[in-house]
PDB file of N, CA and C in Angstrom:
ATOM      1  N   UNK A   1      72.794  49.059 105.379  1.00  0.00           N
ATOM      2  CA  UNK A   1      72.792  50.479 105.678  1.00  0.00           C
ATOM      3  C   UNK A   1      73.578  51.213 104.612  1.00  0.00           C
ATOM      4  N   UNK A   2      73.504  52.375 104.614  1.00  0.00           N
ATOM      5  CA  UNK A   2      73.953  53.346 103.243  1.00  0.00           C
ATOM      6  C   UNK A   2      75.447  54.073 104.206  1.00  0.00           C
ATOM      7  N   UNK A   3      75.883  54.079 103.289  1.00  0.00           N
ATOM      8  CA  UNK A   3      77.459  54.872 103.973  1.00  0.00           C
ATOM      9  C   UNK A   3      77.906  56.200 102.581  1.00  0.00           C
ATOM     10  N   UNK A   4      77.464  57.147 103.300  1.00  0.00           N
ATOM     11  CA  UNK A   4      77.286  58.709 102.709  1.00  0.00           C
ATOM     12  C   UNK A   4      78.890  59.233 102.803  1.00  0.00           C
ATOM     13  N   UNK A   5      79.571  59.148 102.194  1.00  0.00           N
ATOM     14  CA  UNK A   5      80.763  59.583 102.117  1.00  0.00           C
ATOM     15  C   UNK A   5      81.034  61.277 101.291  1.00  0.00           C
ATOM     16  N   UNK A   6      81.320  62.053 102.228  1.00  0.00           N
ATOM     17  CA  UNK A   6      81.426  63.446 101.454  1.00  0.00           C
ATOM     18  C   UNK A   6      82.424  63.235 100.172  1.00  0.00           C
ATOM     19  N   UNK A   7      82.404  63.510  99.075  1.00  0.00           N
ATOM     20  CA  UNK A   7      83.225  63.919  98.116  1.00  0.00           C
ATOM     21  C   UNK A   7      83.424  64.998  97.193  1.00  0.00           C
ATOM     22  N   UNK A   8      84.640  65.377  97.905  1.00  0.00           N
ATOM     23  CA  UNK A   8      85.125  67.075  96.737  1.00  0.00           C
ATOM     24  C   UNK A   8      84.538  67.079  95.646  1.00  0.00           C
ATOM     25  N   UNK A   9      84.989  65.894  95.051  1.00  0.00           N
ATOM     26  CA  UNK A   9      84.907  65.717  92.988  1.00  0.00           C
ATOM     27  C   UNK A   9      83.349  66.177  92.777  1.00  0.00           C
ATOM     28  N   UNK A  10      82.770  65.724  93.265  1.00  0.00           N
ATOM     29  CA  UNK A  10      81.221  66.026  93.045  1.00  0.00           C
ATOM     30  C   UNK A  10      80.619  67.392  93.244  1.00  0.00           C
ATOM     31  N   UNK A  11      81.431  68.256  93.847  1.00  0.00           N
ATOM     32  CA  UNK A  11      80.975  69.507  93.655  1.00  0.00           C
ATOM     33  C   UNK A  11      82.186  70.621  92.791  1.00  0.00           C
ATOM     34  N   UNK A  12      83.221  69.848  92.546  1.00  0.00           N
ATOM     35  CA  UNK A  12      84.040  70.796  91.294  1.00  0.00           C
ATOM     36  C   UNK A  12      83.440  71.496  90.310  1.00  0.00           C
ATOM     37  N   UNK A  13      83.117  72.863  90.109  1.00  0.00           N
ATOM     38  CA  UNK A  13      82.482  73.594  89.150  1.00  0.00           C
ATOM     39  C   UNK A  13      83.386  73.120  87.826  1.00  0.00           C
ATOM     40  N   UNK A  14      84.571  73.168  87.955  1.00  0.00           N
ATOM     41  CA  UNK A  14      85.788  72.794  86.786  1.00  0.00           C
ATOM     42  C   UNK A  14      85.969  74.441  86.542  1.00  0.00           C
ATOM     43  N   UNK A  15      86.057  75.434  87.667  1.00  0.00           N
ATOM     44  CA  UNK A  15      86.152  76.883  87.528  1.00  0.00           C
ATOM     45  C   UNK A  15      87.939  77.034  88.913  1.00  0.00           C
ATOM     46  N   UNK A  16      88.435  77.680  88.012  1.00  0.00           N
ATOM     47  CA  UNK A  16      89.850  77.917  88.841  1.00  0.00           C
ATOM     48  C   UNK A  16      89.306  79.356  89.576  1.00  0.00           C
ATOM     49  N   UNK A  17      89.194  80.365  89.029  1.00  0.00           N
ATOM     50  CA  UNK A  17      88.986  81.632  89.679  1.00  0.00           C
ATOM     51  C   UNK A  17      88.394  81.867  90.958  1.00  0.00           C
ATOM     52  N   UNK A  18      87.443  81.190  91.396  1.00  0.00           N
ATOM     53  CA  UNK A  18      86.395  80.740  92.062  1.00  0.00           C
ATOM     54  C   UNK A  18      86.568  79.743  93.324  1.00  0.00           C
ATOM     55  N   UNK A  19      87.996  79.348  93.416  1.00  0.00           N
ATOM     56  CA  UNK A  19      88.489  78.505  94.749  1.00  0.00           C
ATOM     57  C   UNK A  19      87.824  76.993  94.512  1.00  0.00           C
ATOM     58  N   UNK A  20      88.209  76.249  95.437  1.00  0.00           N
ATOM     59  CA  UNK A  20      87.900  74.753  95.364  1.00  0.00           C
ATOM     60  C   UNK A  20      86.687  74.748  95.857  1.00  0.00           C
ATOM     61  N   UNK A  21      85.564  74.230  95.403  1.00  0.00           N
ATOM     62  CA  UNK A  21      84.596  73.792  96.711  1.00  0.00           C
ATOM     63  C   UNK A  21      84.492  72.746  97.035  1.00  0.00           C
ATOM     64  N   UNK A  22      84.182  72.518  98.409  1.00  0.00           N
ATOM     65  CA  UNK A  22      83.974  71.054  98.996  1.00  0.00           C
ATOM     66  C   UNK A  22      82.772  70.497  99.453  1.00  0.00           C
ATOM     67  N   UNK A  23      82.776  68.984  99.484  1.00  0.00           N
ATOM     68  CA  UNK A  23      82.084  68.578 100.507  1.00  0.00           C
ATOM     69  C   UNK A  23      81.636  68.373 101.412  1.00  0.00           C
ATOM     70  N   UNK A  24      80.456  68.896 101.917  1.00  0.00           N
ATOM     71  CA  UNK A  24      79.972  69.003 103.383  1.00  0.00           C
ATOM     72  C   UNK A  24      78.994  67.835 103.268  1.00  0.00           C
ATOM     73  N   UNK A  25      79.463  66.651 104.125  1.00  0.00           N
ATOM     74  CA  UNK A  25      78.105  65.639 104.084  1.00  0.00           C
ATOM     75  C   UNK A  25      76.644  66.172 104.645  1.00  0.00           C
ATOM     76  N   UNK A  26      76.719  67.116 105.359  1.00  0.00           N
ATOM     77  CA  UNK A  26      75.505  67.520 106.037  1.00  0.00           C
ATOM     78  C   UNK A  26      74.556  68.354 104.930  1.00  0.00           C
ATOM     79  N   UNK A  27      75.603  69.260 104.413  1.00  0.00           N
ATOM     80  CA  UNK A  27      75.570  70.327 104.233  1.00  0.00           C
ATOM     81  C   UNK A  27      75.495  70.847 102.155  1.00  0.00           C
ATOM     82  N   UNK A  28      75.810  69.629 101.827  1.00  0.00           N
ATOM     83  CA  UNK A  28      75.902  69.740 100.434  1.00  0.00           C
ATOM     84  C   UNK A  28      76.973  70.219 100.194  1.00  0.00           C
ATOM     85  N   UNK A  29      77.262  70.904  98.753  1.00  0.00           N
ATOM     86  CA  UNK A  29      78.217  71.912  98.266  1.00  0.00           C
ATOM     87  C   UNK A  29      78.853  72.976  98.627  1.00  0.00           C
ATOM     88  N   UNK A  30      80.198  73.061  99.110  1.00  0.00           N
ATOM     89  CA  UNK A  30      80.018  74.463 100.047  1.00  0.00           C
ATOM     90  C   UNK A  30      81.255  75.466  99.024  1.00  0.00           C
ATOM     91  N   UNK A  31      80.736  76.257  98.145  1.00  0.00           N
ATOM     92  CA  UNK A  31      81.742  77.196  97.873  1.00  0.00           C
ATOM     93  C   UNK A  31      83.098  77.519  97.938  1.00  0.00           C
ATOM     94  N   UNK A  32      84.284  77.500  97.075  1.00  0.00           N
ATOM     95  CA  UNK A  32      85.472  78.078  97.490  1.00  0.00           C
ATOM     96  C   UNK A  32      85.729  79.452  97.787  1.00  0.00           C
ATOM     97  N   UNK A  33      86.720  79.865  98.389  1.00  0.00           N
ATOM     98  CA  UNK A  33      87.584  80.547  98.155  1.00  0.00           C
ATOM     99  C   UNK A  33      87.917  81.351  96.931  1.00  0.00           C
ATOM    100  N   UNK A  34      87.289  82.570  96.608  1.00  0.00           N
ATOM    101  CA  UNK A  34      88.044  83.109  95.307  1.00  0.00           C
ATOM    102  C   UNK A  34      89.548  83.231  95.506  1.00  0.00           C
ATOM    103  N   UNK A  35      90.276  82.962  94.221  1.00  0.00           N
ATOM    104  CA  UNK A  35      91.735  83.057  94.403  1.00  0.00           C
ATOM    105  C   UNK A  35      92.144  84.757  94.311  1.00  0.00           C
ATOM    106  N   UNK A  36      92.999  84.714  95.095  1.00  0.00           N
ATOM    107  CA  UNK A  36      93.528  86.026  95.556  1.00  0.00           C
ATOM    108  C   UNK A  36      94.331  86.270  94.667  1.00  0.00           C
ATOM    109  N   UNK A  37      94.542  87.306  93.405  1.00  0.00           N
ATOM    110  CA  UNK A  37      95.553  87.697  92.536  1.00  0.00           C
ATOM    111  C   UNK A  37      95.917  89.201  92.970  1.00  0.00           C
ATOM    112  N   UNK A  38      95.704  90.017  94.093  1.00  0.00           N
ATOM    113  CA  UNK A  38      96.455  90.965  94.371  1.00  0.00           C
ATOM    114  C   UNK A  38      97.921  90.887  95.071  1.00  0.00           C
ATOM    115  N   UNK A  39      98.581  91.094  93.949  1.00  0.00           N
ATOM    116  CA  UNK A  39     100.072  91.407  93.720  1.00  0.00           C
ATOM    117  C   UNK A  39     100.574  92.512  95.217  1.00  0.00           C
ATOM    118  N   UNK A  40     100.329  93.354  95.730  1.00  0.00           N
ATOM    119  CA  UNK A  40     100.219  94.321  96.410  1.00  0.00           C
ATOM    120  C   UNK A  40     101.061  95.292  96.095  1.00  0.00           C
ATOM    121  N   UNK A  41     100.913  95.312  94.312  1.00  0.00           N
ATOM    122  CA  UNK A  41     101.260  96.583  93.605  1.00  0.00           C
ATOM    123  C   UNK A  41     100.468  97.303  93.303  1.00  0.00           C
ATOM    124  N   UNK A  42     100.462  98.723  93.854  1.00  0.00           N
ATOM    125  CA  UNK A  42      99.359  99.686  93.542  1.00  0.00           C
ATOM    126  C   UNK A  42      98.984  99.569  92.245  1.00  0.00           C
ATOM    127  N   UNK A  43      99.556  99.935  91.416  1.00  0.00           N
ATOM    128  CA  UNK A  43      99.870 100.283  89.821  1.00  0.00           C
ATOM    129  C   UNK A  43      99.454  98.698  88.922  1.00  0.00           C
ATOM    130  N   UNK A  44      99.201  97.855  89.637  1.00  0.00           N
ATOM    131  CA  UNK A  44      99.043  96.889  88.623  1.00  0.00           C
ATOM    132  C   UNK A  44      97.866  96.425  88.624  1.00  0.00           C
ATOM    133  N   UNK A  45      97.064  95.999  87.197  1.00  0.00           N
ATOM    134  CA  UNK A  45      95.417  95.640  87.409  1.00  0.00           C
ATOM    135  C   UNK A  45      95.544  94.375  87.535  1.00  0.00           C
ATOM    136  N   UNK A  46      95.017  94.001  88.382  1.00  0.00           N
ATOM    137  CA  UNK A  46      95.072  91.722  89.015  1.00  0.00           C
ATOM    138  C   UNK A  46      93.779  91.793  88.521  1.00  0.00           C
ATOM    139  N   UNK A  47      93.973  90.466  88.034  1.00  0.00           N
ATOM    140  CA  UNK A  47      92.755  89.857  87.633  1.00  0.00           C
ATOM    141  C   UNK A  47      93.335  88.043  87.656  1.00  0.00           C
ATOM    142  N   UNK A  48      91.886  87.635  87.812  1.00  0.00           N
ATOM    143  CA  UNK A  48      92.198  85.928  87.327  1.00  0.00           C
ATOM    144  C   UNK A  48      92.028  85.453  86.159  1.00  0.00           C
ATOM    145  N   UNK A  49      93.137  84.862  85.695  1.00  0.00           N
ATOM    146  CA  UNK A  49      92.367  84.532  84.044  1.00  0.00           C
ATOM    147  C   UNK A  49      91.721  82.967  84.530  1.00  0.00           C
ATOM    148  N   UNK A  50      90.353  82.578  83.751  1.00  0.00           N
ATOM    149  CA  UNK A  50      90.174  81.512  84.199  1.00  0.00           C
ATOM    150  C   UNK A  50      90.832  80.486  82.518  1.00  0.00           C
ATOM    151  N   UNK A  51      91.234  81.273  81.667  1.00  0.00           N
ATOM    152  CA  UNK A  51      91.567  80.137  80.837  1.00  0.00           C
ATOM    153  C   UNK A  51      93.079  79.694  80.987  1.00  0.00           C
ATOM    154  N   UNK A  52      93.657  80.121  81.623  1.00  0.00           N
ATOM    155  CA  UNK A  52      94.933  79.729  82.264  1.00  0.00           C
ATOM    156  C   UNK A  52      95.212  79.483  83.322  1.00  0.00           C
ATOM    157  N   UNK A  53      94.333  79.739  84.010  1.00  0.00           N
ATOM    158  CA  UNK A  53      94.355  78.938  85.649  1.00  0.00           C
ATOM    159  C   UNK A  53      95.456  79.806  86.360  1.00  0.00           C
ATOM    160  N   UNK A  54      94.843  81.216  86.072  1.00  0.00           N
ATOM    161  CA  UNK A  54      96.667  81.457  86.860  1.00  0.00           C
ATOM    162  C   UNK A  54      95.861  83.643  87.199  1.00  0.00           C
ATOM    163  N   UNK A  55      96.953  84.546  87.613  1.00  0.00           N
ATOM    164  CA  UNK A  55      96.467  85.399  88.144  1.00  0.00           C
ATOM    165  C   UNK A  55      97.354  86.256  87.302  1.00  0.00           C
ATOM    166  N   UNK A  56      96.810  87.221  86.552  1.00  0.00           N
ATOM    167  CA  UNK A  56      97.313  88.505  85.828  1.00  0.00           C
ATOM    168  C   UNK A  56      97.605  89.784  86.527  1.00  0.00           C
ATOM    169  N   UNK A  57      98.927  89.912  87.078  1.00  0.00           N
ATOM    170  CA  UNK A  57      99.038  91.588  87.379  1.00  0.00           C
ATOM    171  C   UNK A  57      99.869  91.958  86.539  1.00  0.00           C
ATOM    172  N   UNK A  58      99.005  93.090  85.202  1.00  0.00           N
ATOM    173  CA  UNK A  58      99.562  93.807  84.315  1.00  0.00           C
ATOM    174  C   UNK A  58      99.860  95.174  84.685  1.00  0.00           C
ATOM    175  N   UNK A  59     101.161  95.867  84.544  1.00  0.00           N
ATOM    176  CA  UNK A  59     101.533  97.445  84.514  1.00  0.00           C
ATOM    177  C   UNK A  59     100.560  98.129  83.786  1.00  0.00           C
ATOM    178  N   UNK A  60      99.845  99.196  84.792  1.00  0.00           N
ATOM    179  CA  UNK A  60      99.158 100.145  84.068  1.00  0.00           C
ATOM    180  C   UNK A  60      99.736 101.307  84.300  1.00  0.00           C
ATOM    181  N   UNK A  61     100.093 102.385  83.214  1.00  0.00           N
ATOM    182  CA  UNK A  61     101.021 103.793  83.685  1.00  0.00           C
ATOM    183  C   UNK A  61     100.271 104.306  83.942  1.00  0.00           C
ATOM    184  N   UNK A  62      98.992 104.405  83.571  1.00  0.00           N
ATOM    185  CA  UNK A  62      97.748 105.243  84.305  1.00  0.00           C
ATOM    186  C   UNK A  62      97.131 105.234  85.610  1.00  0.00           C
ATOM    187  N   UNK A  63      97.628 104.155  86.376  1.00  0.00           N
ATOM    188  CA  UNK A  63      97.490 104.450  87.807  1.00  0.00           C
ATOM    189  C   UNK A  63      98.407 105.230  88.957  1.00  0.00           C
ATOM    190  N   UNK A  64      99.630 105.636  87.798  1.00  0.00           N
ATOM    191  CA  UNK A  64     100.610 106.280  88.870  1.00  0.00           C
ATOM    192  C   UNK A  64     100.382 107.586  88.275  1.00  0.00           C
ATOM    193  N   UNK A  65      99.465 108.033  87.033  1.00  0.00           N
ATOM    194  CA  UNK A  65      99.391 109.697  86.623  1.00  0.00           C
ATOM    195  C   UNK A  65      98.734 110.311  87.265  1.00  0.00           C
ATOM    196  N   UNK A  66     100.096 111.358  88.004  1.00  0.00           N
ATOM    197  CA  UNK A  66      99.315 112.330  89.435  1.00  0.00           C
ATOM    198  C   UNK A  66      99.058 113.764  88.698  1.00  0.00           C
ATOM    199  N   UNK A  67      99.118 113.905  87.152  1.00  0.00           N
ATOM    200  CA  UNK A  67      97.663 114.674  86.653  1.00  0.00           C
ATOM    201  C   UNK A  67      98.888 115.919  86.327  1.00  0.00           C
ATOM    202  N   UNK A  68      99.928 116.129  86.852  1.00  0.00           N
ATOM    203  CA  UNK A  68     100.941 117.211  86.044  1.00  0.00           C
ATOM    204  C   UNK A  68     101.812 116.940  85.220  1.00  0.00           C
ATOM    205  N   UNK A  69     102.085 118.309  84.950  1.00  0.00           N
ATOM    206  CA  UNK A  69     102.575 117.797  83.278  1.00  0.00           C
ATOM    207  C   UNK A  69     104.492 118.037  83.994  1.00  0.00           C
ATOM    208  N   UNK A  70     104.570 119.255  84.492  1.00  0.00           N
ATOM    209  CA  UNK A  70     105.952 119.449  84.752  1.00  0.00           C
ATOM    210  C   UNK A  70     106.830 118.437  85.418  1.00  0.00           C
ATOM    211  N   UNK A  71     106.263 117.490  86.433  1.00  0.00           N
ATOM    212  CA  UNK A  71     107.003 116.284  86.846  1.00  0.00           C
ATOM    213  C   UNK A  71     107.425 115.034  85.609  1.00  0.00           C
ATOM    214  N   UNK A  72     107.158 115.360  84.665  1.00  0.00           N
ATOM    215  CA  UNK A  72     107.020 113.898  83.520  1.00  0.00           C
ATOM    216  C   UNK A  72     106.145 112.999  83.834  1.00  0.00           C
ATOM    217  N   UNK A  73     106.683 111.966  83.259  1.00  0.00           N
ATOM    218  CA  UNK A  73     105.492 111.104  82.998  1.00  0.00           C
ATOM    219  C   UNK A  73     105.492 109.551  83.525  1.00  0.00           C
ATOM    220  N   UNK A  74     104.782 109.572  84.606  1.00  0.00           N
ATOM    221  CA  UNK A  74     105.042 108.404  85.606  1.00  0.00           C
ATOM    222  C   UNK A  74     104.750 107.262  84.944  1.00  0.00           C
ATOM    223  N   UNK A  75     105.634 105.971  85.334  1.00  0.00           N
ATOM    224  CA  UNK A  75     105.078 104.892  85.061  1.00  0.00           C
ATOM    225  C   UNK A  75     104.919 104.042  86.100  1.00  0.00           C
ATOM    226  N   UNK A  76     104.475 102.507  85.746  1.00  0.00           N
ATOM    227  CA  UNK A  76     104.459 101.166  86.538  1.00  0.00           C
ATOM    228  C   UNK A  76     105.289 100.464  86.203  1.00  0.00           C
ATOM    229  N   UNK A  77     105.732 100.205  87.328  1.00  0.00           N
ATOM    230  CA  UNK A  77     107.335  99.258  87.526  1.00  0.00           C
ATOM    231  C   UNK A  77     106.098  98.074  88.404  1.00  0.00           C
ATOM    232  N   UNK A  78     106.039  96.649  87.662  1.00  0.00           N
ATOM    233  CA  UNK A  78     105.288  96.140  87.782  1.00  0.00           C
ATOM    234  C   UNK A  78     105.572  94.924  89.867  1.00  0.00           C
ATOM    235  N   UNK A  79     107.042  95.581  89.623  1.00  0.00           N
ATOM    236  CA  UNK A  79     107.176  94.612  90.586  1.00  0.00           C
ATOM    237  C   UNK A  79     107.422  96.072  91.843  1.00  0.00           C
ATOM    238  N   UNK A  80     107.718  97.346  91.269  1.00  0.00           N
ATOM    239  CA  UNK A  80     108.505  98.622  92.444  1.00  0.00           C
ATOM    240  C   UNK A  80     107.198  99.402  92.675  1.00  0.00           C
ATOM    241  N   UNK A  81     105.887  98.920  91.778  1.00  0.00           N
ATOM    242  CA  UNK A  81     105.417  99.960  91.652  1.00  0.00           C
ATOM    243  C   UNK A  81     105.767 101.189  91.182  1.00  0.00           C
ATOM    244  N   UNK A  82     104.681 102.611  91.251  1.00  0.00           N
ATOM    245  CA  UNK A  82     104.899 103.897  90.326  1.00  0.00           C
ATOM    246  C   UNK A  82     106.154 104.318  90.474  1.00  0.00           C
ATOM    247  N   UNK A  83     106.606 105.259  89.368  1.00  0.00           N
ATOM    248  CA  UNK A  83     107.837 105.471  88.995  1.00  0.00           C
ATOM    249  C   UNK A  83     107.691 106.964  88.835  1.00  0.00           C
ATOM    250  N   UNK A  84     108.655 107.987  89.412  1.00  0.00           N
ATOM    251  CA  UNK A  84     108.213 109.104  89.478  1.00  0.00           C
ATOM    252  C   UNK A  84     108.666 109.562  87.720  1.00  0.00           C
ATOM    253  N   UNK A  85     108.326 110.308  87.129  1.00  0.00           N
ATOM    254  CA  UNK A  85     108.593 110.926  85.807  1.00  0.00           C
ATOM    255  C   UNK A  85     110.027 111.620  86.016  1.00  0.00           C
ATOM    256  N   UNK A  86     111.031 111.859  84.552  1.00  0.00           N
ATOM    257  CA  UNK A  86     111.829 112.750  84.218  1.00  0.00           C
ATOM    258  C   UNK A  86     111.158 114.247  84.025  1.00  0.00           C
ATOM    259  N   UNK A  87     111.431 114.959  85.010  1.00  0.00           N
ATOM    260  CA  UNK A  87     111.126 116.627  84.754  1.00  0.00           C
ATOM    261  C   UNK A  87     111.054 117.636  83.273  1.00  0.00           C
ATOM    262  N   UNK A  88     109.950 117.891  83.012  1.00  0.00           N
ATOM    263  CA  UNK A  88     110.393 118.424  81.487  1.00  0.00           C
ATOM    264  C   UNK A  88     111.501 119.337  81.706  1.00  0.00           C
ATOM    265  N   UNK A  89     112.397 119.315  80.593  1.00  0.00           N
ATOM    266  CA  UNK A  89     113.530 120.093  80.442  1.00  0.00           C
ATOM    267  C   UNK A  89     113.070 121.471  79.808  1.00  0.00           C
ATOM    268  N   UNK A  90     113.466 122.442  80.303  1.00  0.00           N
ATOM    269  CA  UNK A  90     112.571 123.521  79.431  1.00  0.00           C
ATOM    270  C   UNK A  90     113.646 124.478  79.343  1.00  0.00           C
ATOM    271  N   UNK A  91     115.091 124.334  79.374  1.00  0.00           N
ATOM    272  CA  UNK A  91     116.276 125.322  78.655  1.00  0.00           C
ATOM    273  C   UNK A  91     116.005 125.143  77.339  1.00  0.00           C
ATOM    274  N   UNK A  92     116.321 126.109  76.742  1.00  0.00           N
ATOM    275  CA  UNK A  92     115.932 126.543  75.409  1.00  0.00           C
ATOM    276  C   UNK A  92     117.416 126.731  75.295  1.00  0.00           C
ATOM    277  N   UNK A  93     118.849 127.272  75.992  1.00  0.00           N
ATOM    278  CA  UNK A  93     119.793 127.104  76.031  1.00  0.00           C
ATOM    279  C   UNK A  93     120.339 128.369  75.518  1.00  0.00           C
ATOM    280  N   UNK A  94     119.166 129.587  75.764  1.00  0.00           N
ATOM    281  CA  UNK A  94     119.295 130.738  75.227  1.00  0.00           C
ATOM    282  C   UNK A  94     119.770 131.828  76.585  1.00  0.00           C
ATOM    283  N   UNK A  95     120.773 132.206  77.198  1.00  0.00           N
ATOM    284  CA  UNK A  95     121.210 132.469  78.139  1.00  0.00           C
ATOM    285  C   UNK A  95     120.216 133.990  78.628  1.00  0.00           C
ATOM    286  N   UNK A  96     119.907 134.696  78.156  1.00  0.00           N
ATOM    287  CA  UNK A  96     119.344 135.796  78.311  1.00  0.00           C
ATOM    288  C   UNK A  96     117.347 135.381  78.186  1.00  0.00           C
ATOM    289  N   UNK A  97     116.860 133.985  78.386  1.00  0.00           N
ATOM    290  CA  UNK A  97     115.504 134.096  79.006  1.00  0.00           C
ATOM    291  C   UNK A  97     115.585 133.266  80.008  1.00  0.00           C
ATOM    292  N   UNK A  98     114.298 133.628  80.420  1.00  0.00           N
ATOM    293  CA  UNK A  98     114.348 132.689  81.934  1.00  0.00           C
ATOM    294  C   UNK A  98     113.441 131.682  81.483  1.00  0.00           C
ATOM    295  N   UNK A  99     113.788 130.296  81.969  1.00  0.00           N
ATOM    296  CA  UNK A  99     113.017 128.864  81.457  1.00  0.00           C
ATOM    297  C   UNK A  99     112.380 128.708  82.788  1.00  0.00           C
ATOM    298  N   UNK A 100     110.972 128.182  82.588  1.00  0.00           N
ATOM    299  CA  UNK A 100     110.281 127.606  83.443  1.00  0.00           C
ATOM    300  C   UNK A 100     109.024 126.516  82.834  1.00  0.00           C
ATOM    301  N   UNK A 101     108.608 125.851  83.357  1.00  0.00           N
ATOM    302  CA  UNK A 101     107.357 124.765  82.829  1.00  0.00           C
ATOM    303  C   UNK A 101     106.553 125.345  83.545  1.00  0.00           C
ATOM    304  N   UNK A 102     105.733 125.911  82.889  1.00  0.00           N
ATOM    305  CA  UNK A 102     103.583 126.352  83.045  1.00  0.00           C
ATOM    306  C   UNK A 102     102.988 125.204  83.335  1.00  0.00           C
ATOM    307  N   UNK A 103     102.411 124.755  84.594  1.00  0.00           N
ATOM    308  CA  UNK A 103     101.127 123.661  84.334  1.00  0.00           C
ATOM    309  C   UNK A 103     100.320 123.736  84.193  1.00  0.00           C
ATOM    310  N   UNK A 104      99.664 124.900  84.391  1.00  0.00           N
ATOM    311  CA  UNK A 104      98.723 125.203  83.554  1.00  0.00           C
ATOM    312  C   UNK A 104      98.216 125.275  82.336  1.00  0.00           C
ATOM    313  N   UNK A 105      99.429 125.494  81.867  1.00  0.00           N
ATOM    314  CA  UNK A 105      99.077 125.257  80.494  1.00  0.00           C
ATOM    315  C   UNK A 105     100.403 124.291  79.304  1.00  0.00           C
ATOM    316  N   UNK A 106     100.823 123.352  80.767  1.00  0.00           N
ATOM    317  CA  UNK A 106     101.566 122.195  79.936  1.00  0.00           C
ATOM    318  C   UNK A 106     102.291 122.533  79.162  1.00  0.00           C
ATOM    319  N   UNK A 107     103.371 123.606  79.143  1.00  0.00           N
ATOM    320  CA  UNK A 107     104.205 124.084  78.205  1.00  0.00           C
ATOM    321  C   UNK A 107     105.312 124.269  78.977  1.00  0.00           C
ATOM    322  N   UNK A 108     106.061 125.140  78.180  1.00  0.00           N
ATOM    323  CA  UNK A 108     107.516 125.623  78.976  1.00  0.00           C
ATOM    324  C   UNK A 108     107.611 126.964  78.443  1.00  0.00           C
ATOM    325  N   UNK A 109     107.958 127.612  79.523  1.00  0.00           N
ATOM    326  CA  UNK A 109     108.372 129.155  79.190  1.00  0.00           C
ATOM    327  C   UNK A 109     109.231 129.985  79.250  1.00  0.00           C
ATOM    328  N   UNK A 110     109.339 130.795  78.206  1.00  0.00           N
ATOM    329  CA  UNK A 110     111.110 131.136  78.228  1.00  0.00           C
ATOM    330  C   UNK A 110     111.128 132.301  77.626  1.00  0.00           C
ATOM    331  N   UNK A 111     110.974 133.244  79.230  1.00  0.00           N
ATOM    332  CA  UNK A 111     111.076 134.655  78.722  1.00  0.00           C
ATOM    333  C   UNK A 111     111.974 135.324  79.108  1.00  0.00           C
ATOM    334  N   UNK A 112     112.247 136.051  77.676  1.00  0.00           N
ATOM    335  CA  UNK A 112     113.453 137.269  78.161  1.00  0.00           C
ATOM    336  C   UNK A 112     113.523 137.967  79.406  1.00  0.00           C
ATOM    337  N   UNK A 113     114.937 138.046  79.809  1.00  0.00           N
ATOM    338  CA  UNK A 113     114.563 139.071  80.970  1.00  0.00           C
ATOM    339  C   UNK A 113     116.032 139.902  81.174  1.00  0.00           C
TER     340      UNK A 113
END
């Protein structure tokens, strides 16, 4: 009589990204698990590298830019997530105008008054 023994090895793609697949004696090859590389940092892009066998969450500052200019300029703190910006400074240090930052038009303004 024949003795059908399921074995993992025989259905290994030799692909990490893609989870283990196993043996189903009934059933053939059954698919892994993609590996989970979300960090559960907003701000960071996950990805799997498959030539390192391992999971990339890189800082992107462009996922924390909430699009104004007067708050500064947010970044990714890869492990705190977004980082609120330093406020543009817009004293001119001229005591007789009044300083303010325009967002509209991304400047600073500093009029006499």
């Amino acid at each position: 009589s024949c003795l059908n023994v399921a074995n993992n090895a025989n259905c290994d793609n030799g692909l990490y990204c893609d989870g283990v697949e196993t043996c189903d004696a009934t059933n053939d090859c059954q698919a892994g698990t993609p590996v989970d590389c979300n960090d559960g940092v907003g701000c960071t892009d996950d990805s799997c590298d498959e030539s390192t066998d391992s999971c990339l969450n890189v800082a992107n500052n462009a996922n924390c830019d909430n699009g104004l200019y007067c708050d500064g300029v947010e970044t990714c703190d890869a492990t705190n997530d977004c980082q609120a910006g330093t406020p543009v400074d817009c004293n001119d240090g001229v005591g007789c105008t009044d300083d303010s930052c325009d967002e509209s038009t991304d400047s600073c303004l500093n009029v006499a008054n």
